[in-house]
C-alpha atoms as a PDB file:
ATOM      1  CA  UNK A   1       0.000   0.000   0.000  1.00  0.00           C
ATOM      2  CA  UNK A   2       3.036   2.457   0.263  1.00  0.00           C
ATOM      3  CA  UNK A   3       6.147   2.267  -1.946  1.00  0.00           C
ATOM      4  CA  UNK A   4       8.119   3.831   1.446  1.00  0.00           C
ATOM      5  CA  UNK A   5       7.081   0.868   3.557  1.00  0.00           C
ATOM      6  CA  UNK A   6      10.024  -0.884   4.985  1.00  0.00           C
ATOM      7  CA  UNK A   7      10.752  -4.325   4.636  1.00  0.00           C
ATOM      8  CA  UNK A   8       8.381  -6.812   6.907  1.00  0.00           C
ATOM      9  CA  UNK A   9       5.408  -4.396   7.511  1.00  0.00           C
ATOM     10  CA  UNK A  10       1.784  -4.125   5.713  1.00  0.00           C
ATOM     11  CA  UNK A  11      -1.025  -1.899   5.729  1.00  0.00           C
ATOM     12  CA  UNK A  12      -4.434  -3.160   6.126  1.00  0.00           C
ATOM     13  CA  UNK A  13      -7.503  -0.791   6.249  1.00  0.00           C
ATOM     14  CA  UNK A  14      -9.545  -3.912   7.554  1.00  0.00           C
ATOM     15  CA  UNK A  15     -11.006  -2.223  10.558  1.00  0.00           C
ATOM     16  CA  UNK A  16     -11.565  -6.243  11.692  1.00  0.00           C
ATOM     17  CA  UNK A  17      -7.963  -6.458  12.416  1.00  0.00           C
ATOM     18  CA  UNK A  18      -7.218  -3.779  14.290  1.00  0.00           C
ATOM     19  CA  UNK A  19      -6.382  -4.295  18.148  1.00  0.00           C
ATOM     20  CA  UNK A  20      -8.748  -1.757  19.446  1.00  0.00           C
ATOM     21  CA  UNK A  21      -7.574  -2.474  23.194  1.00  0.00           C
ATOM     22  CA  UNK A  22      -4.578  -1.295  22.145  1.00  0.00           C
ATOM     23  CA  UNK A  23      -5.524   1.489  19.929  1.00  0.00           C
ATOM     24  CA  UNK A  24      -7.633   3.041  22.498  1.00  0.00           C
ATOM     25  CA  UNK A  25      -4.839   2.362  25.133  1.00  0.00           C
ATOM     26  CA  UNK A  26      -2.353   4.083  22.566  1.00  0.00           C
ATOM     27  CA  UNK A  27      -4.360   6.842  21.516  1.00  0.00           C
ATOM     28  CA  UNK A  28      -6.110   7.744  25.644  1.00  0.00           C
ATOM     29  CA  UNK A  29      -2.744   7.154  27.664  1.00  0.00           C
ATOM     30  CA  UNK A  30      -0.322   8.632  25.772  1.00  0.00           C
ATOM     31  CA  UNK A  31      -1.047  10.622  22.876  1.00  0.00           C
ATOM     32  CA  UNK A  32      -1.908  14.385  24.051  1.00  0.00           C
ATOM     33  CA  UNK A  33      -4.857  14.916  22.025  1.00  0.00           C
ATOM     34  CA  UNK A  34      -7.015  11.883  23.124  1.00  0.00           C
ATOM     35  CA  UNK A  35      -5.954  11.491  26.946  1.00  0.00           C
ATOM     36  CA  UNK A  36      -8.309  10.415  28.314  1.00  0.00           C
ATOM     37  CA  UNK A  37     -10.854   9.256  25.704  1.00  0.00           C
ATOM     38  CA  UNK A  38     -13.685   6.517  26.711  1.00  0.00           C
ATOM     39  CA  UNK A  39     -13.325   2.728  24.977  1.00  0.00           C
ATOM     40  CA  UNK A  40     -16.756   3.914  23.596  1.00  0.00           C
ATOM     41  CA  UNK A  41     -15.527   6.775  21.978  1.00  0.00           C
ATOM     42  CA  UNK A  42     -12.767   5.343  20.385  1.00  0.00           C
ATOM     43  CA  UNK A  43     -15.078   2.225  19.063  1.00  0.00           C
ATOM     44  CA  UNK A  44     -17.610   4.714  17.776  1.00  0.00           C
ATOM     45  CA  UNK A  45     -14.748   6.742  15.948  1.00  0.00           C
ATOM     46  CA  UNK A  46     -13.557   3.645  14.740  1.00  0.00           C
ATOM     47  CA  UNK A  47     -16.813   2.507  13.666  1.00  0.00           C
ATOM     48  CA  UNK A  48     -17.436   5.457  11.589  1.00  0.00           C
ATOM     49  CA  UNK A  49     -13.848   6.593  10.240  1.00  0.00           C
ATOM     50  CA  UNK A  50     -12.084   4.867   7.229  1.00  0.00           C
ATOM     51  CA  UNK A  51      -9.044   2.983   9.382  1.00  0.00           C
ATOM     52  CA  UNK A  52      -5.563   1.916   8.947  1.00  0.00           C
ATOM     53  CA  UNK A  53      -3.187  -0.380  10.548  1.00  0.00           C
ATOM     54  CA  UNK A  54       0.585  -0.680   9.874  1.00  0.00           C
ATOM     55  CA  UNK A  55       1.453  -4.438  11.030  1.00  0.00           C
ATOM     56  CA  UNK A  56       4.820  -6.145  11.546  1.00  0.00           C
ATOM     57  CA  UNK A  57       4.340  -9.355   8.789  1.00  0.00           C
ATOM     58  CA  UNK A  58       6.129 -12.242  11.127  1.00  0.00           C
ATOM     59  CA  UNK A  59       4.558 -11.800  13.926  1.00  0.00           C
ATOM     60  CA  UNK A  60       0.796  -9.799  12.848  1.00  0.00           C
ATOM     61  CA  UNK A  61       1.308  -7.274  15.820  1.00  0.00           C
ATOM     62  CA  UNK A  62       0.035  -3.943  15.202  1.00  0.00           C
ATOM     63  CA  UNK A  63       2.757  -0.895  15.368  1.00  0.00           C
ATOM     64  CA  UNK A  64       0.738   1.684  14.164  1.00  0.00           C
ATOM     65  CA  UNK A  65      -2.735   3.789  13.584  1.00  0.00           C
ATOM     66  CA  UNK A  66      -4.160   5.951  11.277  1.00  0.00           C
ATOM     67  CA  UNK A  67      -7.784   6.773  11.124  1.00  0.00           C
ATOM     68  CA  UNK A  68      -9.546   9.709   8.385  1.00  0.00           C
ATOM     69  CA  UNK A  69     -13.032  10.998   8.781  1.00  0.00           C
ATOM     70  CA  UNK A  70     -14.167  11.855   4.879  1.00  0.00           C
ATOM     71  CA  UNK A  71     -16.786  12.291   2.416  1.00  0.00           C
ATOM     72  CA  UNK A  72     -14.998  10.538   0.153  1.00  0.00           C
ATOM     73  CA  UNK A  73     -15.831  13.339  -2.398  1.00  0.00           C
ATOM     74  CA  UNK A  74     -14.469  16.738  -1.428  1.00  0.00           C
ATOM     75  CA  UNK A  75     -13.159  16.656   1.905  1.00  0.00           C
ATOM     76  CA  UNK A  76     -10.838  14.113   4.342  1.00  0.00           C
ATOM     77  CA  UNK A  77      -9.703  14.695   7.905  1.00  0.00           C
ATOM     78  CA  UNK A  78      -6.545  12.542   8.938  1.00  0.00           C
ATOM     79  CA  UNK A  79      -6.864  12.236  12.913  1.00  0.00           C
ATOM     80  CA  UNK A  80      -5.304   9.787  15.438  1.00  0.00           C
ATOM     81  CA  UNK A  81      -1.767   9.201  14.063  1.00  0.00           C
ATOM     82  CA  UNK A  82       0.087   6.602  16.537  1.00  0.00           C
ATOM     83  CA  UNK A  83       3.468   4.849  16.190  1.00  0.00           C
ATOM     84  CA  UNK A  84       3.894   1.833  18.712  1.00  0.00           C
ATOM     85  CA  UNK A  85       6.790   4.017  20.747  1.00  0.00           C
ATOM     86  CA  UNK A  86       8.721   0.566  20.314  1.00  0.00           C
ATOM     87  CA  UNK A  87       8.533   0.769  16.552  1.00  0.00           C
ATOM     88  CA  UNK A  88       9.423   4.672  16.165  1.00  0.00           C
ATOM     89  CA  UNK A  89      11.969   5.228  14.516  1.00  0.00           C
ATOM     90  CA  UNK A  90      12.233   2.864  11.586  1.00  0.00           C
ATOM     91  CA  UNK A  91      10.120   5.513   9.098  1.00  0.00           C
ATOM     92  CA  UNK A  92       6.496   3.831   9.347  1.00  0.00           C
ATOM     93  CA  UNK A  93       4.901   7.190  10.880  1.00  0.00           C
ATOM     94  CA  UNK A  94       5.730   8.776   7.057  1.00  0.00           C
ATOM     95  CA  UNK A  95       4.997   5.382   5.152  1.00  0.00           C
ATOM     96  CA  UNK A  96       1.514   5.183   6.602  1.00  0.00           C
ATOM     97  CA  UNK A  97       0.541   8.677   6.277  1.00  0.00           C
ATOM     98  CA  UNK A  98       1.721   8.313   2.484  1.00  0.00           C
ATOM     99  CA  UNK A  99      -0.447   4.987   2.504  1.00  0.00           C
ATOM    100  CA  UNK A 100      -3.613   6.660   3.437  1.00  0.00           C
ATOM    101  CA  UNK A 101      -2.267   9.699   0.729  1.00  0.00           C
ATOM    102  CA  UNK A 102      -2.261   7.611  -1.883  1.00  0.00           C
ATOM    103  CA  UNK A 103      -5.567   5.913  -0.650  1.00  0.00           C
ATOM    104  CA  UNK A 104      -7.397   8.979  -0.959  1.00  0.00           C
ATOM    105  CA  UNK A 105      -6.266   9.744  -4.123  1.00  0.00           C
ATOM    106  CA  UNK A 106      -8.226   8.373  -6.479  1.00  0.00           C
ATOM    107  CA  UNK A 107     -11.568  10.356  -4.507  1.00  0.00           C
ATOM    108  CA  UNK A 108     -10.017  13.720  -6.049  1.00  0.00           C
ATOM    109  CA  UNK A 109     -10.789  15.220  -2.704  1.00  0.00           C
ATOM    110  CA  UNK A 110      -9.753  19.258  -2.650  1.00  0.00           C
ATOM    111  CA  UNK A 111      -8.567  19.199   0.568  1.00  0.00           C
ATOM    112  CA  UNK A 112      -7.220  16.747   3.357  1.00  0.00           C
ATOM    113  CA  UNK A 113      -6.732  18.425   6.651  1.00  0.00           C
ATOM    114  CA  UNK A 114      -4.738  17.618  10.195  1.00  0.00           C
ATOM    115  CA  UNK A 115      -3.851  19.001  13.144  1.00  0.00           C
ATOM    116  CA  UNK A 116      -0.410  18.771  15.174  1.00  0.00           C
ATOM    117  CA  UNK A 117       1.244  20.175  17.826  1.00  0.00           C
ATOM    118  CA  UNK A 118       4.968  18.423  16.868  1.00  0.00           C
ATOM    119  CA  UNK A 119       4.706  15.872  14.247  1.00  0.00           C
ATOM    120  CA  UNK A 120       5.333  18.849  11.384  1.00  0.00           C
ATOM    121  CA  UNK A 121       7.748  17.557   9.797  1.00  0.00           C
ATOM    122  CA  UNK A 122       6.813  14.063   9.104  1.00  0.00           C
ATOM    123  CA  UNK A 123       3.290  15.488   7.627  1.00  0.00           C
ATOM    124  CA  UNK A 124       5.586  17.721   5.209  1.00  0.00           C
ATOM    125  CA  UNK A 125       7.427  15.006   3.571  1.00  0.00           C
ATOM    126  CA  UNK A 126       3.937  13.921   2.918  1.00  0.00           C
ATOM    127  CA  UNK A 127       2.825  17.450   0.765  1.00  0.00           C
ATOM    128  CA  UNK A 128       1.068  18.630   3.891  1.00  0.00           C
ATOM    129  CA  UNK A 129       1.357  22.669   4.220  1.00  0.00           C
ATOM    130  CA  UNK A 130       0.327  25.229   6.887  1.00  0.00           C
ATOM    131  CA  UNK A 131      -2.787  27.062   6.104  1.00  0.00           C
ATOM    132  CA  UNK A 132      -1.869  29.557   3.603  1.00  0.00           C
ATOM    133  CA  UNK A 133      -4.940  31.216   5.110  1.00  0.00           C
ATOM    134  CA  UNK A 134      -5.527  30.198   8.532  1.00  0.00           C
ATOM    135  CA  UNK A 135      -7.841  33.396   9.054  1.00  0.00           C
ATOM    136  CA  UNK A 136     -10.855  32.113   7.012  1.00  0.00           C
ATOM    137  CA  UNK A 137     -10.950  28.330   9.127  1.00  0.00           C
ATOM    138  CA  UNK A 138     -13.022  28.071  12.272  1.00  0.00           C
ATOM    139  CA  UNK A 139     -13.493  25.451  15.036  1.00  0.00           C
ATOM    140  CA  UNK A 140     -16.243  24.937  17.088  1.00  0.00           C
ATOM    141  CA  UNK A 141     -15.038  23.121  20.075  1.00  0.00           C
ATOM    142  CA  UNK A 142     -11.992  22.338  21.652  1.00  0.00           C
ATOM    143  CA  UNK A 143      -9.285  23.743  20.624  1.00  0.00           C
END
């Protein structure tokens, strides 16, 4: 699914083999925007996102999590992007955000968004760019 995919990982976007204990665990213990987020939240989110899990091949495991809330026409919001802290590192953080890229290409979307507070760099070897004008978004919400 990505031509920057190391050697002995795949991408599946079969939500039916993702380790949700371990997603939610991920995603509401350590990762700053979802501390704290209910089981039922993250199985709802999961229920109603398009998913994607990086896996090690030998052993199945699951070392990473991507999840994008979209239209599939116009618009695509990548969300909840988690590397196993064991597995960072190694360049699958980049190779699964340019997996779901490349997934969403063929929709023609006009625009994918994120959000991140340090990650940057990794979305920018990806094409991601700051707003060029942040003035006309607007959140309702947290922020």
């Amino acid at each position: 699914m990505s031509d920057h995919l190391p050697d002995g990982y795949e991408i599946s976007t079969d939500a039916a083999r993702l380790d949700v204990g371990l997603v939610h665990r991920w995603l509401s213990e350590d990762a700053y925007w979802a501390l704290g987020r209910s089981r039922q939240k993250q199985e709802d989110a999961i229920a109603h996102s398009l998913n994607f899990g990086l896996y090690d091949q030998a052993s199945g495991a699951q070392l990473a999590y991507a999840r994008i809330v979209t239209d599939r026409a116009t618009f695509a919001w990548l969300c909840d992007v988690y590397v196993d802290p064991g597995a960072r590192g190694k360049g699958l953080g980049g190779a699964l955000v340019d997996a779901v890229c490349a997934h969403l290409e063929p929709y023609g979307l006009r625009r994918v968004m994120l959000a991140t507070a340090d990650a940057h760099a990794v979305y920018a070897r990806s094409g991601f760019e700051p707003l060029a004008t942040p003035e006309k978004w607007m959140a309702l919400g947290e922020q």
